[in-house]
Protein backbone atom coordinates (compact mmCIF):
# COMPACT_ATOMS: atom_id res chain seq x y z
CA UNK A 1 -7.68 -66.68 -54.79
CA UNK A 2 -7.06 -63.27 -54.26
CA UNK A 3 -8.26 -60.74 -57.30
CA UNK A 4 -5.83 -58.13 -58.01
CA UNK A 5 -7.05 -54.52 -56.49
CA UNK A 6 -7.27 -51.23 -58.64
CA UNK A 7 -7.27 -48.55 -56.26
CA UNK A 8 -8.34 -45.40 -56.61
CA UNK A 9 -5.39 -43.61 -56.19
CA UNK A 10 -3.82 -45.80 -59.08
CA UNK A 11 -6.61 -44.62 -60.91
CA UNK A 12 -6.40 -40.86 -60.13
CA UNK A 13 -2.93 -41.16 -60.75
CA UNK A 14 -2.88 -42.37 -64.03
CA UNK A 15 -5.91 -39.25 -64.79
CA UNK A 16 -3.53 -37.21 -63.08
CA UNK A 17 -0.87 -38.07 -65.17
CA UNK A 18 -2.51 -37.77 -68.82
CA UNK A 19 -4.20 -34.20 -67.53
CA UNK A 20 -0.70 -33.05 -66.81
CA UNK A 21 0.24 -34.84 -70.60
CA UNK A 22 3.45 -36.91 -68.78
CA UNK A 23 1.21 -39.46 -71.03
CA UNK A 24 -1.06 -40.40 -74.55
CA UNK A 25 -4.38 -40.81 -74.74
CA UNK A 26 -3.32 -43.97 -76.31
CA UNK A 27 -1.38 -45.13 -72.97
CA UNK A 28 -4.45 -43.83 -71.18
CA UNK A 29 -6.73 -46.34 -72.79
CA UNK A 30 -4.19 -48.88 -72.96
CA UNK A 31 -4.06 -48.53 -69.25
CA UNK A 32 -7.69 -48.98 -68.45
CA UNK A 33 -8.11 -51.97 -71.68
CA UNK A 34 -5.34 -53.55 -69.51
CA UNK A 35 -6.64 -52.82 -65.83
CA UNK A 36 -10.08 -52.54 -66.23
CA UNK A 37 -11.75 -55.80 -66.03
CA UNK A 38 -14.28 -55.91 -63.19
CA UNK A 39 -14.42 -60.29 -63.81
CA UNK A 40 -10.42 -60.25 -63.09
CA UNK A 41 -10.06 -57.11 -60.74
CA UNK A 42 -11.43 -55.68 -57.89
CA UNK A 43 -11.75 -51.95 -58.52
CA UNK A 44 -11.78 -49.80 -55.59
CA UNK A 45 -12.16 -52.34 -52.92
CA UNK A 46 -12.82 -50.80 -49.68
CA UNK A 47 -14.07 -47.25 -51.40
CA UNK A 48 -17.39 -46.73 -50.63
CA UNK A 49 -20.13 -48.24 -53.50
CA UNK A 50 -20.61 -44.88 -54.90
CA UNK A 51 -16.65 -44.44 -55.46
CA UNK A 52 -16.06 -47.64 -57.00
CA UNK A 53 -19.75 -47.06 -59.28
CA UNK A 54 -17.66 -44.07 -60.32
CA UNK A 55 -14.28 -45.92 -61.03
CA UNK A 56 -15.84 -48.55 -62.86
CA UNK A 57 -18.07 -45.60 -65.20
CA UNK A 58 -14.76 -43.93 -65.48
CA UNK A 59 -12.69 -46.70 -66.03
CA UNK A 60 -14.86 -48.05 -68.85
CA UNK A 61 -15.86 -44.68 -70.66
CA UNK A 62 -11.96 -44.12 -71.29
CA UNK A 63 -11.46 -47.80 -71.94
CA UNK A 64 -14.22 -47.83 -75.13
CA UNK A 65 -14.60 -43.88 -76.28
CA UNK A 66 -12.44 -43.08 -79.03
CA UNK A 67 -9.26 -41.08 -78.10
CA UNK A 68 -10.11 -37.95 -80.61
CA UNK A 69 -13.30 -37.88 -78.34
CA UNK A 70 -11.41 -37.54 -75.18
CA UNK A 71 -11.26 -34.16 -74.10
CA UNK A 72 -7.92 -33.59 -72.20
CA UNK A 73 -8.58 -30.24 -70.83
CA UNK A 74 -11.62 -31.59 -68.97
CA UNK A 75 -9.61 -34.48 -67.25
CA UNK A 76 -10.33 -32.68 -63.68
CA UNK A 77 -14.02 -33.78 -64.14
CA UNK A 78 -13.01 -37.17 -63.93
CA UNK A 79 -10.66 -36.83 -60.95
CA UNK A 80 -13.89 -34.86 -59.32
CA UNK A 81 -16.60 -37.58 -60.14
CA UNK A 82 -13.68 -40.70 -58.62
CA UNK A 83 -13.36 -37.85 -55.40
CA UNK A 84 -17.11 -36.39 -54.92
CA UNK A 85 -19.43 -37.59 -52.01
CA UNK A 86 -22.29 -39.54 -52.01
CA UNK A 87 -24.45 -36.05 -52.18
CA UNK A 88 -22.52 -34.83 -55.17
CA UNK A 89 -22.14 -38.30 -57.23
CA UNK A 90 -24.97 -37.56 -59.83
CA UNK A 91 -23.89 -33.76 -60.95
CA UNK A 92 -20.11 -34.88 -61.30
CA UNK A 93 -21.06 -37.67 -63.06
CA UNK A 94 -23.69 -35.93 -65.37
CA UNK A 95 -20.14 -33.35 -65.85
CA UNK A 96 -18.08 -35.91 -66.76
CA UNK A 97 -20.28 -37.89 -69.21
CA UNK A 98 -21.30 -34.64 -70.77
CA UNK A 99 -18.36 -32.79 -70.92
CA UNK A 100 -15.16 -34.97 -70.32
CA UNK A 101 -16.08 -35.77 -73.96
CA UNK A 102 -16.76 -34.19 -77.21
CA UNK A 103 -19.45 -34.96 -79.46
């Protein structure tokens, strides 16, 4: 049987889409607490292992932060760290940790 696929331009999408506040940060984490299941979905298949390590870190920081810690006007660090090569995958991932949320 066939897992279902997140890809990672569903994923950038849906970023996309709360950055540009056409959604909630509540329908941004219901999103990923519905999609983001790595035992029931493949997520990124056929991205390189870096992008998918990234999809899966993003995927699950916005599924189990708290929404007052999101901070929207840092979504583009997310969309960067899904995006960035293999020689840029630790400093847009040290961004995003650090500063796609507040303290």
């Amino acid at each position: 049987m066939t897992k279902p696929n997140i890809t990672k331009q569903q994923l950038l999408n849906v970023i996309k889409t709360w950055g540009e506040q056409k959604i909630t940060s509540d329908q941004l984490q219901s999103w990923m607490v519905t999609n983001y299941d790595p035992d029931d979905n493949d997520i990124g298949l056929g991205e390189p292992e870096w992008t998918q390590e990234a999809m899966n870190i993003v995927m699950n920081e916005y599924e189990i932060a708290k929404q007052e810690k999101f901070r929207l006007e840092k979504y583009h660090l997310a969309i960067d760290f899904i995006t960035a090569n293999e020689s840029k995958f630790n400093q847009t991932k040290h961004l995003f940790l650090h500063e796609g949320f507040s303290d």
